[in-house]
Protein backbone atom coordinates (compact mmCIF):
# COMPACT_ATOMS: atom_id res chain seq x y z
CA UNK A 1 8.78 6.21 11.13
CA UNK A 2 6.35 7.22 8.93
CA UNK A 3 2.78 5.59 9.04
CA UNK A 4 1.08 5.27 5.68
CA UNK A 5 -3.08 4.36 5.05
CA UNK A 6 -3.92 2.39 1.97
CA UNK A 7 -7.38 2.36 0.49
CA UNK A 8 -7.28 -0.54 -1.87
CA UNK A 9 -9.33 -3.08 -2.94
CA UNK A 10 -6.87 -5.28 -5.69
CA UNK A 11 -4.73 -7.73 -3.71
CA UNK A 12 -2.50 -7.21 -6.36
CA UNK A 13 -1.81 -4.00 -5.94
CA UNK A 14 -1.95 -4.26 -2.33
CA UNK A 15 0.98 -6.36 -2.69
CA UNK A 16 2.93 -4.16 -4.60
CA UNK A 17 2.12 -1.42 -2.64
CA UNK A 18 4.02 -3.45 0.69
CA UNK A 19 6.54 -4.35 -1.49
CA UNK A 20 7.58 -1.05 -2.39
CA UNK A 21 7.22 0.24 1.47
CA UNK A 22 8.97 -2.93 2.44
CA UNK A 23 11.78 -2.40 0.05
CA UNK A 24 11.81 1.81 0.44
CA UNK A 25 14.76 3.87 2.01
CA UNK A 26 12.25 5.59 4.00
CA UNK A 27 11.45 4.02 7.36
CA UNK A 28 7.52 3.04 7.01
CA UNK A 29 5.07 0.86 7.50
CA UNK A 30 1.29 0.39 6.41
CA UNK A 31 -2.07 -0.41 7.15
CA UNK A 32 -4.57 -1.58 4.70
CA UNK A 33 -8.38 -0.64 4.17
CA UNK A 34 -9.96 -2.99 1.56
CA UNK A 35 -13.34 -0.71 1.50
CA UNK A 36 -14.45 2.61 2.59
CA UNK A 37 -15.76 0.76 5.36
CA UNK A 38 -13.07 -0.55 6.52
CA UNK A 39 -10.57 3.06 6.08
CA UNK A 40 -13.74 5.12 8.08
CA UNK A 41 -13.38 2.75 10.84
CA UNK A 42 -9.69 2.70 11.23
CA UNK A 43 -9.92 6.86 11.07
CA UNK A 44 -13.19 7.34 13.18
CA UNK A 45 -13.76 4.35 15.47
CA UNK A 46 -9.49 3.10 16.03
CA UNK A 47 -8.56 6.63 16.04
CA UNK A 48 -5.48 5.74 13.07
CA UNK A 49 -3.82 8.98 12.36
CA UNK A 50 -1.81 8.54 9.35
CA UNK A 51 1.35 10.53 8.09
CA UNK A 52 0.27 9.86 4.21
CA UNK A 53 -2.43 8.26 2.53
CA UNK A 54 -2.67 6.13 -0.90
CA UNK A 55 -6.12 6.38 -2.35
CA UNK A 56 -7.36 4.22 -5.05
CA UNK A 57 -10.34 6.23 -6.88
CA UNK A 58 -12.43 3.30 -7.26
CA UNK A 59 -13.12 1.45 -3.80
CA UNK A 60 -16.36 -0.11 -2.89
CA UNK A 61 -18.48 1.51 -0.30
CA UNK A 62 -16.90 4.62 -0.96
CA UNK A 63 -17.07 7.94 -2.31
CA UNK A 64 -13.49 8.84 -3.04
CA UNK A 65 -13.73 12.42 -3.84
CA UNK A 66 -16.24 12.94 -0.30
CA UNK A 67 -13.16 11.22 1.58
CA UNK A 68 -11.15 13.92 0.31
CA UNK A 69 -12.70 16.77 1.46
CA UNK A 70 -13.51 15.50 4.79
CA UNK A 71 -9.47 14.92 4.94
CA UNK A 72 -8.96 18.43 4.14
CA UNK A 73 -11.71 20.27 5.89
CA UNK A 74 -10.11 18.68 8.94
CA UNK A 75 -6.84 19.53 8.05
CA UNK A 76 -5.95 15.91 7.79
CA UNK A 77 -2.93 13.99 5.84
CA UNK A 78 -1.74 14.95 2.19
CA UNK A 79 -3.26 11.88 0.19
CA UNK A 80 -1.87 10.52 -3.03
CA UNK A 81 -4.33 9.33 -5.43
CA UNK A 82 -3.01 5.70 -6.62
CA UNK A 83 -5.35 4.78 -9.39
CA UNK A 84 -6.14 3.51 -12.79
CA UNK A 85 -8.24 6.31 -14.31
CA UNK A 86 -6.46 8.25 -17.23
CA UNK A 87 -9.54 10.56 -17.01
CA UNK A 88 -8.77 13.97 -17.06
CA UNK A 89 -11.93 15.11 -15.10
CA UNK A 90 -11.00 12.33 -12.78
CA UNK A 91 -7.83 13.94 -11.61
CA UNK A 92 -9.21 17.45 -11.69
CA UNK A 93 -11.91 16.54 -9.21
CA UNK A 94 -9.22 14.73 -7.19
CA UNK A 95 -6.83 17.66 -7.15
CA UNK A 96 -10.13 20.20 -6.31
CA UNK A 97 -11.05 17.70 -3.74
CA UNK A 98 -7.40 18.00 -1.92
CA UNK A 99 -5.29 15.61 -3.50
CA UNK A 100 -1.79 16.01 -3.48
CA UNK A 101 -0.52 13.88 -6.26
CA UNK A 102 -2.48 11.59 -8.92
CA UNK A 103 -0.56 8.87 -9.88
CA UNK A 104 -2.10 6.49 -12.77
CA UNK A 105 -0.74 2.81 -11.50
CA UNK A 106 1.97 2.07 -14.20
CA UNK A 107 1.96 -1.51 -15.95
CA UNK A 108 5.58 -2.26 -15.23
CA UNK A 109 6.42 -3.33 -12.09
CA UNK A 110 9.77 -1.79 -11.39
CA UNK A 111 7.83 1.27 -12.13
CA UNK A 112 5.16 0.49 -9.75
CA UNK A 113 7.60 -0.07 -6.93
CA UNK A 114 9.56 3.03 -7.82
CA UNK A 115 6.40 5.23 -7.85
CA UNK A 116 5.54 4.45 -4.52
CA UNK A 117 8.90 4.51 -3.42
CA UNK A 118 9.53 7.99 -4.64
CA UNK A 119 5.56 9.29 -3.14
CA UNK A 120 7.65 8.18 0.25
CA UNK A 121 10.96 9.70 -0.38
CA UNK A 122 9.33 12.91 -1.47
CA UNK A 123 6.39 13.18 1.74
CA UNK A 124 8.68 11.93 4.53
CA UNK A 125 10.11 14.78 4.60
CA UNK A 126 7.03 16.95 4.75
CA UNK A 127 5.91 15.03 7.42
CA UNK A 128 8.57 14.75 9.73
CA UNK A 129 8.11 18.77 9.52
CA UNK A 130 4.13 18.90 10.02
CA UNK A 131 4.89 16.76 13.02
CA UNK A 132 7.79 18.96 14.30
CA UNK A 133 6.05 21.85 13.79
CA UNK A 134 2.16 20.67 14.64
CA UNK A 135 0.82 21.70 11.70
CA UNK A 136 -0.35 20.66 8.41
CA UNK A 137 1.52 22.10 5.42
CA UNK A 138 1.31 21.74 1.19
CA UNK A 139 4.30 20.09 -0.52
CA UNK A 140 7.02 22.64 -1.18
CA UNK A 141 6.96 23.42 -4.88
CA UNK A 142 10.23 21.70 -5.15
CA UNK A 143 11.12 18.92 -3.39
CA UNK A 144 13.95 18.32 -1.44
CA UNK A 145 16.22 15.07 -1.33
CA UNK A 146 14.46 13.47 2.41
CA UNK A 147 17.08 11.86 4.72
CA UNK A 148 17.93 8.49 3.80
CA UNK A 149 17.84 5.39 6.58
CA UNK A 150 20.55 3.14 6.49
CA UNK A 151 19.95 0.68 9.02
CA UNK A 152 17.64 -1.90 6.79
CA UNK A 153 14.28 -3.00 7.83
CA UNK A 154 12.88 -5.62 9.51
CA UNK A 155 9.93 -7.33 8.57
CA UNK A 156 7.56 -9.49 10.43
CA UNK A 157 5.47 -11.66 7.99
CA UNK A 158 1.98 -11.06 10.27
CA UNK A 159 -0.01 -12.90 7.03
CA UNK A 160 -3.02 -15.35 7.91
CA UNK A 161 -4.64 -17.82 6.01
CA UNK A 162 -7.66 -15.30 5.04
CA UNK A 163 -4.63 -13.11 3.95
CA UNK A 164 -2.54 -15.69 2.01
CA UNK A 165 -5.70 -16.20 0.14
CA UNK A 166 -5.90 -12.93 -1.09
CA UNK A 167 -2.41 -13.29 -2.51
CA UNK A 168 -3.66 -15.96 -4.07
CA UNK A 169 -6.18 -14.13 -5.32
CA UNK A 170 -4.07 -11.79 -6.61
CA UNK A 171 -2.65 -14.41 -9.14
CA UNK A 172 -5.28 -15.29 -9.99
CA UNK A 173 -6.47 -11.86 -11.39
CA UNK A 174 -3.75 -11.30 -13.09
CA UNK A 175 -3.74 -14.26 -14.81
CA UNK A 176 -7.54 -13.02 -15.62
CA UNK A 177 -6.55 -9.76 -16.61
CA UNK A 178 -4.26 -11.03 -19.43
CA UNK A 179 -6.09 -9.77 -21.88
CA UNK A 180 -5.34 -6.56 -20.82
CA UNK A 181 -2.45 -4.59 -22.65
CA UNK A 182 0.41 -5.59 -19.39
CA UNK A 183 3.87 -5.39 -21.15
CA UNK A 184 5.28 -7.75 -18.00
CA UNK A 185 2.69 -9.94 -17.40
CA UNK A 186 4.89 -12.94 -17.23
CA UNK A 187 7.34 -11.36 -14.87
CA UNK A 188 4.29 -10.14 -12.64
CA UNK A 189 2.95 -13.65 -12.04
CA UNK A 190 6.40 -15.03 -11.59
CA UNK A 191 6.44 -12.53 -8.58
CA UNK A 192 3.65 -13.13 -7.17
CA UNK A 193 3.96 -16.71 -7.09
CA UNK A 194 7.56 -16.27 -5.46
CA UNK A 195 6.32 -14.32 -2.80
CA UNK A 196 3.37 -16.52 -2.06
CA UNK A 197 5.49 -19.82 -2.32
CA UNK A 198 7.97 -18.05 0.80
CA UNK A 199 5.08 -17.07 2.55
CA UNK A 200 3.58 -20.40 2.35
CA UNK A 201 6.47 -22.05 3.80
CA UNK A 202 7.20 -19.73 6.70
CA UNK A 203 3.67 -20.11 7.65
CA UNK A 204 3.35 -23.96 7.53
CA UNK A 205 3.98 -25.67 10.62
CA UNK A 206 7.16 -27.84 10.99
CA UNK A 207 6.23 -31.55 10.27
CA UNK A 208 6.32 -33.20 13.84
CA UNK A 209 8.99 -36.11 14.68
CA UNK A 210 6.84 -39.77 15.51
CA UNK A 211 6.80 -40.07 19.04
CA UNK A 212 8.38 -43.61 20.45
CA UNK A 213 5.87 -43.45 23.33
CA UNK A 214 4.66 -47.10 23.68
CA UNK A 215 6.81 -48.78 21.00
CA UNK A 216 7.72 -52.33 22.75
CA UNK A 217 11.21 -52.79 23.97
């Protein structure tokens, strides 16, 4: 199992993110750090020791590129910039800093899914090694095919109501955003909806039967 740290602050993307883990070959899960706040605690004060880390450049409370080379001055996980920024300076500082991939988040969403499904398929591999071998190695220069689960996945939907509004949230920015040059916005928001309309029911209590406790015979 491999045990993946994302530092993200869209819902949106947070979504798409679990999606892609949720629907990946590789057997993973992932926790989620909304700030720099919240990813220092789950490192410093929960003691969270990752396999891989997605790392959005632009997080509040956070210095990105610091959070970098603390990870690699203490030999920590390989971390895969997930962000936005086409800036070239951007990626150099990340890859200086001890990034191991810069992805820029694609528009589409099949793409999305597929570059974080790849990032998994590529790394699992790496890490089942590092953790066979107790040490912390770079990517090979070329990558070879990971081992494939085929049992499928189980997943427990854990969402509460502060997390159901988030997805909610995430509609609603992407309905914002639509100004924005998105090629499937239509098709995003149709998702999103989707999956918030299943979550909604599973997490709805069952309507409760009318007792007949002290109806008159």
């Amino acid at each position: 199992m491999l045990h993946a740290l994302l530092v993200e602050d869209n819902p949106a993307d947070v979504l798409m993110v679990r999606e892609a883990i949720r629907t990946s070959a590789v057997m993973s899960d992932v926790l989620i750090a909304y700030d720099g706040k919240q990813a220092r605690r789950f490192l410093n004060d929960f003691h969270f020791v990752p396999d891989l880390v997605f790392l959005d450049l632009k997080v509040p409370l956070f210095d990105s590129f610091e959070f970098l080379e603390h990870l690699r001055a203490n030999q920590g996980p390989p971390v895969i910039v997930l962000t936005a920024s086409l800036n070239p300076e951007d990626m150099q500082q990340a890859i200086e800093a001890g990034a191991k991939e810069y992805i820029v988040k694609p528009s589409d969403m099949d793409d999305f899914l597929n570059v974080i499904r790849g990032a998994l398929a590529r790394w699992s591999g790496e890490v089942a090694e590092r953790k066979g071998r107790g040490a912390v190695r770079t990517p090979r220069s070329r990558y070879e095919p990971s081992p494939v689960a085929s049992a499928e996945k189980l997943y427990t939907i854990t969402l509460n109501e502060h997390e159901l509004g988030e997805l909610m949230m995430a509609v609603e920015s992407t309905r914002d955003n639509c100004g924005e040059q998105v090629d499937n916005l239509g098709q995003r928001i149709e998702f999103l909806e989707h999956v918030y309309g299943k979550l909604k029911q599973v997490l709805e209590p069952a309507p409760v039967e009318p007792s007949d406790t002290g109806k008159p015979n």
